[in-house]
Protein backbone atom coordinates (compact mmCIF):
# COMPACT_ATOMS: atom_id res chain seq x y z
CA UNK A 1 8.56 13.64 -19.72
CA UNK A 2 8.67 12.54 -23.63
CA UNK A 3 6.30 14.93 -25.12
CA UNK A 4 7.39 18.40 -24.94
CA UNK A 5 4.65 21.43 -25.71
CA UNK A 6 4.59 22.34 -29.03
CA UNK A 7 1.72 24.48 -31.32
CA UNK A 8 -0.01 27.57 -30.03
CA UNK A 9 1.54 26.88 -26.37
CA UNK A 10 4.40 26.43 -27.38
CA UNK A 11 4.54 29.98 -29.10
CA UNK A 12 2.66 31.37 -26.28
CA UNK A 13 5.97 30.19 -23.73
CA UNK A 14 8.60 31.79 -25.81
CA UNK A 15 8.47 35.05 -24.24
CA UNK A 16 8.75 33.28 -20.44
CA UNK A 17 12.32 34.21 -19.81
CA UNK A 18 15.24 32.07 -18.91
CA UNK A 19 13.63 28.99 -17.53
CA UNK A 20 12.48 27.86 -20.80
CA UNK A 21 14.87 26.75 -23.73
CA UNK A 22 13.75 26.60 -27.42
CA UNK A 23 15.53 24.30 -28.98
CA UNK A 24 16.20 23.24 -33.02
CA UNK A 25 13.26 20.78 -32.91
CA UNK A 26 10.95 23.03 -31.62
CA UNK A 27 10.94 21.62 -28.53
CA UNK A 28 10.71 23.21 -24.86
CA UNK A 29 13.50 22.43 -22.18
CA UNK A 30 12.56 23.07 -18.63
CA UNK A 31 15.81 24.05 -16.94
CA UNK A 32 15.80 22.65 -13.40
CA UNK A 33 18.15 23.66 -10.49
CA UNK A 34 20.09 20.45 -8.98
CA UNK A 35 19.34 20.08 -5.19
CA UNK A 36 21.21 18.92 -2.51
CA UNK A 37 19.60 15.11 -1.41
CA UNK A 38 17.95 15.44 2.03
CA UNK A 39 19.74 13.30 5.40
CA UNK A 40 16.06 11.26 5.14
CA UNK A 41 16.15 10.43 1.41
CA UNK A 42 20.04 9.33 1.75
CA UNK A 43 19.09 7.10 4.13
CA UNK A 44 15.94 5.63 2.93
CA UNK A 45 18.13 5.00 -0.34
CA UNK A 46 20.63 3.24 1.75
CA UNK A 47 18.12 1.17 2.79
CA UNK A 48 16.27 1.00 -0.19
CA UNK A 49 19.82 -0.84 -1.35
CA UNK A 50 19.97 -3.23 1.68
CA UNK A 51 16.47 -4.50 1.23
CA UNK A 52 16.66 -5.38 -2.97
CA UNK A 53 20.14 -7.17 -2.07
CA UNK A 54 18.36 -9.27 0.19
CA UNK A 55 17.36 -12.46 -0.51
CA UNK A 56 13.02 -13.07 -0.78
CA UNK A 57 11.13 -14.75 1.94
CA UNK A 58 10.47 -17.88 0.15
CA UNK A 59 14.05 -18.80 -0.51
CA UNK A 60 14.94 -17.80 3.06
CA UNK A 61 12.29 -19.49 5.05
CA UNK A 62 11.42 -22.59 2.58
CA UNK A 63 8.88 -23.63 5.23
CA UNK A 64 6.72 -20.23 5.44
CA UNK A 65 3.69 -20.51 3.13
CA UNK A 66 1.32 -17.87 4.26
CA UNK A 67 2.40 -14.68 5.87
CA UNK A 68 -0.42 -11.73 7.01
CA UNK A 69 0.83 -8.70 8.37
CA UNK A 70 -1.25 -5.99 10.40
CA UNK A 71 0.18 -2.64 11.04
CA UNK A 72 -0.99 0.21 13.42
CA UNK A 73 1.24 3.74 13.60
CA UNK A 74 0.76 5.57 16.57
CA UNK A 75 2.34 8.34 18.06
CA UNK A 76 5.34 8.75 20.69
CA UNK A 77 2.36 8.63 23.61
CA UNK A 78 1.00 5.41 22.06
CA UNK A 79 -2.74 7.19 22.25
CA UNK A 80 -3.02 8.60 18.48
CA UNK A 81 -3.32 6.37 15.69
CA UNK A 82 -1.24 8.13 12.85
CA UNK A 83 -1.71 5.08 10.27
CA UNK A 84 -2.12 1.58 9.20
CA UNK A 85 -2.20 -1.05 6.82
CA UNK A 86 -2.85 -4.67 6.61
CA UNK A 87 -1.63 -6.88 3.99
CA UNK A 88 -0.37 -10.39 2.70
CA UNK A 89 3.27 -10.09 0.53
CA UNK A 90 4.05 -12.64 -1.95
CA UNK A 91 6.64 -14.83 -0.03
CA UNK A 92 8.28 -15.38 -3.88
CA UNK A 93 8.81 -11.41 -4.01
CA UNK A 94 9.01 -10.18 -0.71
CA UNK A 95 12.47 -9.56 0.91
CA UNK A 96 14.18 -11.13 3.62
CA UNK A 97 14.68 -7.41 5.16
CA UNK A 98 11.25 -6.87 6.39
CA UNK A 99 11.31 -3.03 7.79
CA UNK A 100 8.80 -0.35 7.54
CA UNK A 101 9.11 3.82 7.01
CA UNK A 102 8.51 5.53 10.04
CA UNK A 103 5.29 7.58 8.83
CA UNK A 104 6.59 10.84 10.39
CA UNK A 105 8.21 13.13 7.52
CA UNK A 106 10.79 14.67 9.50
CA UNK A 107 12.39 11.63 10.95
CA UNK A 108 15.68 10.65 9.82
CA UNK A 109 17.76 6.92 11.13
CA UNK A 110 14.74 5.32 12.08
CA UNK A 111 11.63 3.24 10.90
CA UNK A 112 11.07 -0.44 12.26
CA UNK A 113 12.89 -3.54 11.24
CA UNK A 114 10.74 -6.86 11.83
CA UNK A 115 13.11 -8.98 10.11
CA UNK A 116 14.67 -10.27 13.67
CA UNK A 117 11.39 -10.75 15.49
CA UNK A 118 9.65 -12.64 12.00
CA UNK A 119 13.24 -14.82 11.87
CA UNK A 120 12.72 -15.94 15.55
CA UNK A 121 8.54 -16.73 15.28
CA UNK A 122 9.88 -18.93 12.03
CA UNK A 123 12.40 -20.88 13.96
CA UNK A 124 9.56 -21.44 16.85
CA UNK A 125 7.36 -22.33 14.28
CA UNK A 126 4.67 -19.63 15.81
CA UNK A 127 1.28 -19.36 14.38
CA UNK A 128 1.33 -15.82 15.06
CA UNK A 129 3.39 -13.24 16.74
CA UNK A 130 2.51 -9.45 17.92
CA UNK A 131 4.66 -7.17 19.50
CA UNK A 132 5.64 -3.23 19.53
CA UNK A 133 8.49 -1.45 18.19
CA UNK A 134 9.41 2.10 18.79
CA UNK A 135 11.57 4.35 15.91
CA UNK A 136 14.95 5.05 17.04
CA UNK A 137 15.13 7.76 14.08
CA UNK A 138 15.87 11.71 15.60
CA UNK A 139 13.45 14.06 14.01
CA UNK A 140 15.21 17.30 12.91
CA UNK A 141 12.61 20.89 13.07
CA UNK A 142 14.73 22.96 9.91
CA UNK A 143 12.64 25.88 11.34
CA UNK A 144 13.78 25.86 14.70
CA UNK A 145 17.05 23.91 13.88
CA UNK A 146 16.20 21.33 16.66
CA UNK A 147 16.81 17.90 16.91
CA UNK A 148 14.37 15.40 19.14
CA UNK A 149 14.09 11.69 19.29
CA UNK A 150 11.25 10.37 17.40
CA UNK A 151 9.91 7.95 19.48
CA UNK A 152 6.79 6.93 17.35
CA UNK A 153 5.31 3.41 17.89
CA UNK A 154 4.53 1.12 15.36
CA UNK A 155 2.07 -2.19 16.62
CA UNK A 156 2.63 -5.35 14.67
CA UNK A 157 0.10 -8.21 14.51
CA UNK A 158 1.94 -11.31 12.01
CA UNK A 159 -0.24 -14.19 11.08
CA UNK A 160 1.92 -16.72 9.53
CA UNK A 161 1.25 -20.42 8.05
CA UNK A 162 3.69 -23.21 7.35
């Protein structure tokens, strides 16, 4: 944040105790306690990493022009629909490393990696390719310190075009 309360506010904060700082340019310094990164965001960073090193679609498969991609989240019974999307990357900008988040906020390891399955319908030279994946992430319950397989579904529908 660049702009820092200043004016009546400002004045009015003084008195707040030791989470504020006033400093020589009459600016207000929020003190903020360092936290300890979560097992989920360590790994999505990980991964986060793996999929910017990768190279984009368009220089990997040269002979992919169009790719659509439909996506349905449903839960570890397959009945529930927890989510979806549909969309159609830019092959020039996409990555190689085509996974998906598992949507469920307490899983940790998982989420779904198409790269394999799009890799093989490219080499077939499939028009289209639909399948199911299921997240091999563990959920961990911090209020009951339990630890379950997450099991959550994700349905893929791929359109692509060469």
């Amino acid at each position: 944040m660049d702009s820092y309360p200043t004016g009546q506010y400002a004045r009015s904060c003084r008195g707040a105790g030791a989470a504020l700082q006033n400093t020589a340019s009459n600016r207000i310094n929020f003190v903020r306690p360092s936290r300890k990164p979560s097992p989920r965001a360590v790994y999505r960073l990980a991964e986060s990493q793996r999929v910017n090193e990768s190279s984009s679609l368009a220089q990997r498969f040269p002979k992919l022009k169009t790719l659509k991609v439909v996506l349905d989240y449903f839960d570890a019974s397959g009945v529930t629909r927890t989510g979806g999307m549909t969309f159609k990357p830019n092959l020039e900008h996409a990555k190689s490393v085509f996974r998906f988040n598992c949507v469920n906020g307490d899983c940790v390891g998982g989420d779904y990696d198409l790269s394999g399955e799009l890799s093989q319908a490219i080499a077939s030279r499939r028009k289209s390719l639909t399948g199911e994946l299921r997240c091999q992430g563990v959920r961990h319950n911090k209020e009951i310190d339990e630890r379950a397989p997450c099991q959550s579904i994700l349905r893929y529908k791929l359109s692509l075009g060469y």
